[in-house]
N, C-alpha and C. Protein backbone atom coordinates (compact mmCIF):
# COMPACT_ATOMS: atom_id res chain seq x y z
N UNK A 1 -2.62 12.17 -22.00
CA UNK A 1 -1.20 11.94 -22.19
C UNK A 1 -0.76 12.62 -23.48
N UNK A 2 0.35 13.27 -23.28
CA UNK A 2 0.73 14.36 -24.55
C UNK A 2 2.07 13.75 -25.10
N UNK A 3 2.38 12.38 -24.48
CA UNK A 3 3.48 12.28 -25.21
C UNK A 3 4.32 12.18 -26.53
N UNK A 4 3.02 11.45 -27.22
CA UNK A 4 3.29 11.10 -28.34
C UNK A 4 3.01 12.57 -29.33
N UNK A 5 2.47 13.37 -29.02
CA UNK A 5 1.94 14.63 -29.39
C UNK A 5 3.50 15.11 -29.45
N UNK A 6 3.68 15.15 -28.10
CA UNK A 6 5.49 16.18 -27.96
C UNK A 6 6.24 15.12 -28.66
N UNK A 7 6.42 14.05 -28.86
CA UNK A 7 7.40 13.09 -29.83
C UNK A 7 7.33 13.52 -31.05
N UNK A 8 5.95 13.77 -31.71
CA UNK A 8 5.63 14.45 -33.49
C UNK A 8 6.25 15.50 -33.41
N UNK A 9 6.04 16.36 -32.37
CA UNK A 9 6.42 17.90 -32.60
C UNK A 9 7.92 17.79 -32.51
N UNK A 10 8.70 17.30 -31.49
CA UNK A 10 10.43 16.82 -31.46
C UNK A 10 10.87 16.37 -32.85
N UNK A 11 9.84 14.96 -33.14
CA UNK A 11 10.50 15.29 -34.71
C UNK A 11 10.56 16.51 -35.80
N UNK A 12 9.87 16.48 -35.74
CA UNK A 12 9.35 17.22 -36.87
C UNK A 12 10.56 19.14 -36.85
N UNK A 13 10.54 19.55 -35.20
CA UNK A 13 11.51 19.98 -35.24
C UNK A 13 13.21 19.81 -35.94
N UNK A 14 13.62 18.48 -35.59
CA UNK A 14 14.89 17.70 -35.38
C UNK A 14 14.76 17.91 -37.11
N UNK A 15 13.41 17.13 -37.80
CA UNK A 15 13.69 17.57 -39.61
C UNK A 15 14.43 19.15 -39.87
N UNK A 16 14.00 19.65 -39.38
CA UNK A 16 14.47 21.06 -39.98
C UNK A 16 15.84 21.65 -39.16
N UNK A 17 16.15 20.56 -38.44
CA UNK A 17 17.86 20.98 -38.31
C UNK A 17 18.88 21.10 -39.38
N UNK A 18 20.02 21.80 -39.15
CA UNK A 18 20.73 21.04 -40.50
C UNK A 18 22.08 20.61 -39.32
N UNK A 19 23.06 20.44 -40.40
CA UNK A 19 23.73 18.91 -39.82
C UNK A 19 24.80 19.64 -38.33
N UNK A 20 24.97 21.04 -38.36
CA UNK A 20 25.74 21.55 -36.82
C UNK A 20 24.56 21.41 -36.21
N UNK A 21 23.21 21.57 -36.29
CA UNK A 21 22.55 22.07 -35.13
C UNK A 21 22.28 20.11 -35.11
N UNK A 22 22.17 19.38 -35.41
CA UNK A 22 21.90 18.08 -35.20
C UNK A 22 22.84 17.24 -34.36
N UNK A 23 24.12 18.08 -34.79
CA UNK A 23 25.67 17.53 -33.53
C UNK A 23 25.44 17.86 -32.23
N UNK A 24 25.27 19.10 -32.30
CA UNK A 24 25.01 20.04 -31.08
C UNK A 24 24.01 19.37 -30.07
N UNK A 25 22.41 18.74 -31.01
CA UNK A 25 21.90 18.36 -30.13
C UNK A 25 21.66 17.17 -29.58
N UNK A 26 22.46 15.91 -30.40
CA UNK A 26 23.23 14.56 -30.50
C UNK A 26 24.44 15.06 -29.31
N UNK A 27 24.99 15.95 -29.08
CA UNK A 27 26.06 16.24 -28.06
C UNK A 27 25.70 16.50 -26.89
N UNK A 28 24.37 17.39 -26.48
CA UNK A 28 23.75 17.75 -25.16
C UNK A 28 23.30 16.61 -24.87
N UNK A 29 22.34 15.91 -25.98
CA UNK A 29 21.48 14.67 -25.30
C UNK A 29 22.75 13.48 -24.70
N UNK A 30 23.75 13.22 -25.26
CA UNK A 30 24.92 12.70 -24.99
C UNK A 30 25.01 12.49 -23.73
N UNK A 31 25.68 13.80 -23.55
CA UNK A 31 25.92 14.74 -22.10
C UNK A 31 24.76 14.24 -20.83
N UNK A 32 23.62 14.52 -20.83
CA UNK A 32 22.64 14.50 -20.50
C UNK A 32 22.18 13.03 -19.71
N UNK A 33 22.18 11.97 -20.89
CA UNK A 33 22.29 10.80 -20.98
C UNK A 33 22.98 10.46 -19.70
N UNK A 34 24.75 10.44 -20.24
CA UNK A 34 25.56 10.17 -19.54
C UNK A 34 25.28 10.64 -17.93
N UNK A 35 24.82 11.50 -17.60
CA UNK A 35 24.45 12.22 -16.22
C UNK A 35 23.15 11.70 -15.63
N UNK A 36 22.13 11.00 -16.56
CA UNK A 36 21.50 10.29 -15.71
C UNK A 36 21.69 8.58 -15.67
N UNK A 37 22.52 7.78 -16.58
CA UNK A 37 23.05 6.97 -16.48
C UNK A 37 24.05 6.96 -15.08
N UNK A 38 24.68 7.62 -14.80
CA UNK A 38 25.81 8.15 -13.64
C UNK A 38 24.83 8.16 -12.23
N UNK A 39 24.10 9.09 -12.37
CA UNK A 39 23.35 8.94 -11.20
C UNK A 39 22.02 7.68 -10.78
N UNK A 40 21.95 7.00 -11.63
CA UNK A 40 21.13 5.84 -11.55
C UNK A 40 22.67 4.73 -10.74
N UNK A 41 23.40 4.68 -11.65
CA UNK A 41 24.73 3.70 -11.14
C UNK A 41 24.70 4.19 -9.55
N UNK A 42 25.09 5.40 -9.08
CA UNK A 42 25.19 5.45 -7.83
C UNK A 42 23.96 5.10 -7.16
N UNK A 43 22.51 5.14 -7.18
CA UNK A 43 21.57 4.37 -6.53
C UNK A 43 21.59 3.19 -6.61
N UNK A 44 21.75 2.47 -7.77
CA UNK A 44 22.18 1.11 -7.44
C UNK A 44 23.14 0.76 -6.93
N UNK A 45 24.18 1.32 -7.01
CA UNK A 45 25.30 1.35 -5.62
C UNK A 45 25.11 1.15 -4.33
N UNK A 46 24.24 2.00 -4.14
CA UNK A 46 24.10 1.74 -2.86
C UNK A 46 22.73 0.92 -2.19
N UNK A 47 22.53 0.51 -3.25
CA UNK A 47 21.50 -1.03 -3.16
C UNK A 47 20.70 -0.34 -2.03
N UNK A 48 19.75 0.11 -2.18
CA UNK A 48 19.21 0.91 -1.18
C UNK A 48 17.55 0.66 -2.09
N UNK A 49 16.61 0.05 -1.13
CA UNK A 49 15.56 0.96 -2.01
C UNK A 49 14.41 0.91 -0.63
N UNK A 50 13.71 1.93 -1.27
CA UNK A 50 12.47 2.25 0.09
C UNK A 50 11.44 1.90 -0.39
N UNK A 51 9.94 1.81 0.24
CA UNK A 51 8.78 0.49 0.09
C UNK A 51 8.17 1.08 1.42
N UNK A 52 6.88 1.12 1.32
CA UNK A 52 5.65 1.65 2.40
C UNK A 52 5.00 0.49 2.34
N UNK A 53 4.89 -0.57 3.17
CA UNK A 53 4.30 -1.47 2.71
C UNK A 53 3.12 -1.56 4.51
N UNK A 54 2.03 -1.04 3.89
CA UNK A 54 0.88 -1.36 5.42
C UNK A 54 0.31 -2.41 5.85
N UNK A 55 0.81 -2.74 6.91
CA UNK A 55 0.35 -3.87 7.88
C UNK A 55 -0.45 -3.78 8.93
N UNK A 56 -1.35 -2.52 8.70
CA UNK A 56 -2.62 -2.08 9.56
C UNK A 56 -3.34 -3.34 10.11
N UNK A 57 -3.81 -3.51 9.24
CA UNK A 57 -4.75 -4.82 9.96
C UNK A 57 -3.95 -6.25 9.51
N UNK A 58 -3.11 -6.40 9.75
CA UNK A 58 -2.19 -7.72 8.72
C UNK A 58 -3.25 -9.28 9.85
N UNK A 59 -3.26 -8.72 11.06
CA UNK A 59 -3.92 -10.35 11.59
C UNK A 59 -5.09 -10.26 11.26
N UNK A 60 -6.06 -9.36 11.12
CA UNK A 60 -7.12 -9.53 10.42
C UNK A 60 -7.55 -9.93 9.21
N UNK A 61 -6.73 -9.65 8.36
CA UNK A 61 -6.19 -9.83 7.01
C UNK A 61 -6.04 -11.28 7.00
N UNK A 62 -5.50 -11.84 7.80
CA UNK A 62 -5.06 -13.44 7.52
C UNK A 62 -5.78 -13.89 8.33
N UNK A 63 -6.63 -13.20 9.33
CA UNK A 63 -7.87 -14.19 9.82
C UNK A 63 -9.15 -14.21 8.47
N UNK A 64 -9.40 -12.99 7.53
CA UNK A 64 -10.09 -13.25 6.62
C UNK A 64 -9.59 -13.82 5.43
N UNK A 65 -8.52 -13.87 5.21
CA UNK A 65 -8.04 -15.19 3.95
C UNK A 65 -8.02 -16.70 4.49
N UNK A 66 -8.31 -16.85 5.88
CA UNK A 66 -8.89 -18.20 5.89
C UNK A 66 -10.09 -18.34 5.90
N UNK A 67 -10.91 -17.22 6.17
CA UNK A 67 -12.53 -17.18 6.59
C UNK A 67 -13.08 -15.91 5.55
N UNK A 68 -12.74 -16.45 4.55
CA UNK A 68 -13.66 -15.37 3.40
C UNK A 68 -15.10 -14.77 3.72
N UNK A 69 -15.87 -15.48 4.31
CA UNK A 69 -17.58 -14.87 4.53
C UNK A 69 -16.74 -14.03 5.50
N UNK A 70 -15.92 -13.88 6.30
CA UNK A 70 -16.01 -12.46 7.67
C UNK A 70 -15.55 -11.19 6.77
N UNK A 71 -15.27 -11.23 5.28
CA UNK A 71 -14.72 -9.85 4.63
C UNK A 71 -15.65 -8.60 4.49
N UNK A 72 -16.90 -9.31 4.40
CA UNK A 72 -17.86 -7.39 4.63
C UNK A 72 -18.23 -7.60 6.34
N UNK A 73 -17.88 -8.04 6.79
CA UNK A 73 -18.36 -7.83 8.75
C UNK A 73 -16.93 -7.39 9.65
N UNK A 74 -17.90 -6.68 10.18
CA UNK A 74 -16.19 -6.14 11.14
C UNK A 74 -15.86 -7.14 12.03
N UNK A 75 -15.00 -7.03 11.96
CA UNK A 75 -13.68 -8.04 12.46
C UNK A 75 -12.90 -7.58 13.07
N UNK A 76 -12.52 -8.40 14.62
CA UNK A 76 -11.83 -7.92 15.66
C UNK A 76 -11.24 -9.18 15.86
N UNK A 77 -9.62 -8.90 15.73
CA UNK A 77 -8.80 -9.91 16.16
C UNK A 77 -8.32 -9.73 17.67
N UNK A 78 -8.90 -10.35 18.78
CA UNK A 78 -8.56 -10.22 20.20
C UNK A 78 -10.14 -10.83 20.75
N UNK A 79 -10.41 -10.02 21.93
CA UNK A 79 -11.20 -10.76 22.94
C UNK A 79 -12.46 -9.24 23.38
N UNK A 80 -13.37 -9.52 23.88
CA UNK A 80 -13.69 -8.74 24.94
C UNK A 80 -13.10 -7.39 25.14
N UNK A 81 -11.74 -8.31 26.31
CA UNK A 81 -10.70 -7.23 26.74
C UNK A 81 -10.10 -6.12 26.00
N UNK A 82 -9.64 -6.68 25.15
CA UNK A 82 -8.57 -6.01 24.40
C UNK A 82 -8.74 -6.34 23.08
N UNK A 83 -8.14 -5.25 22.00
CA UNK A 83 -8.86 -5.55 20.13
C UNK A 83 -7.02 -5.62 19.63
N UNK A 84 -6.67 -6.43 19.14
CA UNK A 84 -5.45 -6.20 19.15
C UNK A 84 -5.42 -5.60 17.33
N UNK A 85 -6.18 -5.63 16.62
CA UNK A 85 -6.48 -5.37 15.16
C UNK A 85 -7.77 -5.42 14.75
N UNK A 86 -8.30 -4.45 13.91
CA UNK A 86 -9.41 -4.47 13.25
C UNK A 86 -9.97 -4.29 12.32
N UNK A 87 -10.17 -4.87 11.29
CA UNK A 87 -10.46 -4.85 9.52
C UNK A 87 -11.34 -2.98 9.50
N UNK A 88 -11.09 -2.94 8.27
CA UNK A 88 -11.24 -1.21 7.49
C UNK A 88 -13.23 -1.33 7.65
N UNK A 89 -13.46 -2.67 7.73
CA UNK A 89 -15.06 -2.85 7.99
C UNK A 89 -15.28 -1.93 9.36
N UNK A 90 -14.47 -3.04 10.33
CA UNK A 90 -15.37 -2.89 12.04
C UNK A 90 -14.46 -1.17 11.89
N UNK A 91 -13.58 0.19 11.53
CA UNK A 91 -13.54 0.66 11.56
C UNK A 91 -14.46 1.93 11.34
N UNK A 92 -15.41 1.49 10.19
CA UNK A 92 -16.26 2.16 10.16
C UNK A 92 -17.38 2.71 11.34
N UNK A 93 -17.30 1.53 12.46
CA UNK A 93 -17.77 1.61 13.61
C UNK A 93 -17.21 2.65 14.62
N UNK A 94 -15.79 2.84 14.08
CA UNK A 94 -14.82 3.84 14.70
C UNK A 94 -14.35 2.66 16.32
N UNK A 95 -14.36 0.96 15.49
CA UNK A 95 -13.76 0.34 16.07
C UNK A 95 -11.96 0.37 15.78
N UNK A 96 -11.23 0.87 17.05
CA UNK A 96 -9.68 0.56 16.58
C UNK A 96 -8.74 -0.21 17.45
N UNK A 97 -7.81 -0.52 17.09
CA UNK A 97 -6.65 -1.45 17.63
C UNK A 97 -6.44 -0.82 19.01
N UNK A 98 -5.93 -1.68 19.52
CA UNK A 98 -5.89 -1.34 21.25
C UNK A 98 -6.54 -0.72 22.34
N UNK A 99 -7.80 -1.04 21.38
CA UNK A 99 -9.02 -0.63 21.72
C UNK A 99 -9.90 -1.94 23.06
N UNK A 100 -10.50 -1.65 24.07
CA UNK A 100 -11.24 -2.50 25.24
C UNK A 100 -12.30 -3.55 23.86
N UNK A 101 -12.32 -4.79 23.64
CA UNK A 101 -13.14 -4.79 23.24
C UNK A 101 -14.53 -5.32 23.63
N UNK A 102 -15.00 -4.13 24.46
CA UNK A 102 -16.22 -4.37 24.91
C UNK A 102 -16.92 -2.88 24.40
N UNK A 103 -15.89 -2.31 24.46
CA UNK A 103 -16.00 -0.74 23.76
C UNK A 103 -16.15 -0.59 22.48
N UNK A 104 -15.44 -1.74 21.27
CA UNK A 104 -15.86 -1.69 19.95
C UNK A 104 -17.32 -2.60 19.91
N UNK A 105 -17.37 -3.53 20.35
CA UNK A 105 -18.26 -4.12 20.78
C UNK A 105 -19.85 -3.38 20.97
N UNK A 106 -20.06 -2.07 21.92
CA UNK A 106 -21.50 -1.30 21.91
C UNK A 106 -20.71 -0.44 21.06
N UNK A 107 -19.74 0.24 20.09
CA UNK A 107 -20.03 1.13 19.25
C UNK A 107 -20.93 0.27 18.08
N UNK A 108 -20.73 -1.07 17.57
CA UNK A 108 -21.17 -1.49 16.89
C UNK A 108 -22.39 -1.73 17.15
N UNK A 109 -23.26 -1.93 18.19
CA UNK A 109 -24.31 -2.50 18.66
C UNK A 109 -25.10 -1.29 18.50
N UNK A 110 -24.57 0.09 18.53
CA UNK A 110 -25.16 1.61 18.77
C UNK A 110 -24.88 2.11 17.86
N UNK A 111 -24.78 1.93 16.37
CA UNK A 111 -24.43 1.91 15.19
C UNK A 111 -25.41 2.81 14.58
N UNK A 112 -26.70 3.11 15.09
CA UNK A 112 -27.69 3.78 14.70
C UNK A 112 -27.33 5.07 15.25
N UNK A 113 -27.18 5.28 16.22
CA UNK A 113 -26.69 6.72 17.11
C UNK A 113 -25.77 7.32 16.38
N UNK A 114 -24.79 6.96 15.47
CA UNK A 114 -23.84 7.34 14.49
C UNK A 114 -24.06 7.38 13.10
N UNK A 115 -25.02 6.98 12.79
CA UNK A 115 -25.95 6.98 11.42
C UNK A 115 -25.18 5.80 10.53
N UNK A 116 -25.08 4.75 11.44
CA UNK A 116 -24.39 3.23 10.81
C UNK A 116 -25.22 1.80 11.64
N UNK A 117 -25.90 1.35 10.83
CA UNK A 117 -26.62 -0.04 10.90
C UNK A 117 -26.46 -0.57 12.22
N UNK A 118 -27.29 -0.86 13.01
CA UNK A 118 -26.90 -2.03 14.43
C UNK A 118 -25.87 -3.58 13.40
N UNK A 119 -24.74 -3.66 14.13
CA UNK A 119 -24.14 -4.84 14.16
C UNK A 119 -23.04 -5.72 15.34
N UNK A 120 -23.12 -6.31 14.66
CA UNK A 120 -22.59 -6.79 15.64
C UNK A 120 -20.49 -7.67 15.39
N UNK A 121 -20.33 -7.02 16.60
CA UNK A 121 -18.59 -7.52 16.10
C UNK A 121 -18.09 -8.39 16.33
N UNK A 122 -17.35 -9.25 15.13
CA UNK A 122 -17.29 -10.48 15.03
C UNK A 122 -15.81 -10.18 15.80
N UNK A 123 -15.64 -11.75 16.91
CA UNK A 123 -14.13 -11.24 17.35
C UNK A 123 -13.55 -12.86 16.96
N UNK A 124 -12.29 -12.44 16.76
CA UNK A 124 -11.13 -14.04 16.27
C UNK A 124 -10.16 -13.65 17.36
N UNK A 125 -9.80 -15.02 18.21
CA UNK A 125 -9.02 -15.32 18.56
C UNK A 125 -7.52 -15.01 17.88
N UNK A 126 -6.76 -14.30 18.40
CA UNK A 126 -5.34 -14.52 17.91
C UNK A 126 -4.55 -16.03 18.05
N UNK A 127 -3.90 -16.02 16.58
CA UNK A 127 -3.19 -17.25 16.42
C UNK A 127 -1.94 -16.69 15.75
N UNK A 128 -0.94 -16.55 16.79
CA UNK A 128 0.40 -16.03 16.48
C UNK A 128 1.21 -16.53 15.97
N UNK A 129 1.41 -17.67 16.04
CA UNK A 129 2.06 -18.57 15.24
C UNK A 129 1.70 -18.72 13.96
N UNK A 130 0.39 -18.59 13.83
CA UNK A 130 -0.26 -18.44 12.18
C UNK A 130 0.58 -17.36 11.59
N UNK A 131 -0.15 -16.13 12.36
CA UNK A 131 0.57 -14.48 11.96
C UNK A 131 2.56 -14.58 11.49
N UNK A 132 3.27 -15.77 12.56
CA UNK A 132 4.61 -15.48 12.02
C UNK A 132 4.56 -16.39 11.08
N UNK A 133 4.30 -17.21 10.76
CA UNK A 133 4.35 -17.84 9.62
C UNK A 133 3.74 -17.24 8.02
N UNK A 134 2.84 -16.44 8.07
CA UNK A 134 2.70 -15.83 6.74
C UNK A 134 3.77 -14.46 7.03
N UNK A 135 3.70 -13.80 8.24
CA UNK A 135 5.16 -12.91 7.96
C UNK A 135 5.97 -13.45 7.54
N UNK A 136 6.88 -13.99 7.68
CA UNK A 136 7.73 -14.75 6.72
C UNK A 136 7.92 -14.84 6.14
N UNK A 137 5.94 -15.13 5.02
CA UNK A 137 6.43 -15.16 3.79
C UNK A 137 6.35 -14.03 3.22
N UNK A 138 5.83 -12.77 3.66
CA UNK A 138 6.03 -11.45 3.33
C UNK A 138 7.66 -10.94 3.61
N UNK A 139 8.28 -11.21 4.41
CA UNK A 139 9.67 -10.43 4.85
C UNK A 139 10.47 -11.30 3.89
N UNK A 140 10.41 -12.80 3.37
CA UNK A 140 10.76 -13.41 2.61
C UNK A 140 10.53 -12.76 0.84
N UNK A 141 9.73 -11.86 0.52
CA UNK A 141 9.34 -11.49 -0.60
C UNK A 141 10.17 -10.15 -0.53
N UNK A 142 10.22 -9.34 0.37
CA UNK A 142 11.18 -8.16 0.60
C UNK A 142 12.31 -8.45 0.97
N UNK A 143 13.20 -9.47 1.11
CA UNK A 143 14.50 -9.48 1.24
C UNK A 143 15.74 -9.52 0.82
């Protein structure tokens, strides 16, 4: 970080002004000022702001903040049938969402054929009503 470096050198310039060139540059910074003061007002104007916020695995996520030991094991929120979400773990398996899960299921089991450990995939029942209730309190924190 060079800031404080370029702050010594700004001063140290600004000393050897004399008193027009010190107006002059008390007048641009002014100027300057005023123009990003101006354009900040209009973004807050328009009360606008943007936010990337990822909800990749969000039911998995809240199936492991109730069940802390499932956080290093892959984790499949769904059944057999169908994977409706799957923690950044069971991905490593090149287990993914809307995925058969009988299909993440032997990638994990064949884990050696891919140069990744035999395991085995843990699956959670979906509880949707759980899931809208901590949304909530996320859309409640962004609103």
């Amino acid at each position: 970080d060079n800031s404080q470096e370029w702050i010594a050198t700004a001063r140290k310039k600004l000393a050897t002004f004399d008193a027009t060139q010190r107006s002059v540059a008390r007048h641009h910074l002014t100027k300057t000022e005023a123009r990003f003061e101006k354009r900040r007002h209009e973004l807050d104007a328009a009360g606008t702001c943007c936010a990337v916020v990822d909800f990749d695995m969000f039911y998995a996520a809240v199936e492991i903040r109730d069940r802390p030991e499932l956080k290093d094991k892959p984790v499949a929120v769904g059944g057999i049938g169908m994977i409706s979400t799957a923690n950044y773990v069971a991905r490593k398996w090149g287990v993914r969402s809307a995925m058969p899960g009988f299909i993440g299921q032997a990638l994990c089991r064949r884990g050696p054929e891919f140069g990744m450990p035999k395991t085995e995939l843990v699956f959670v029942s979906p509880d949707f009503a759980k899931y809208e209730r901590v949304a909530g309190i996320a859309r409640a924190i962004f609103a």
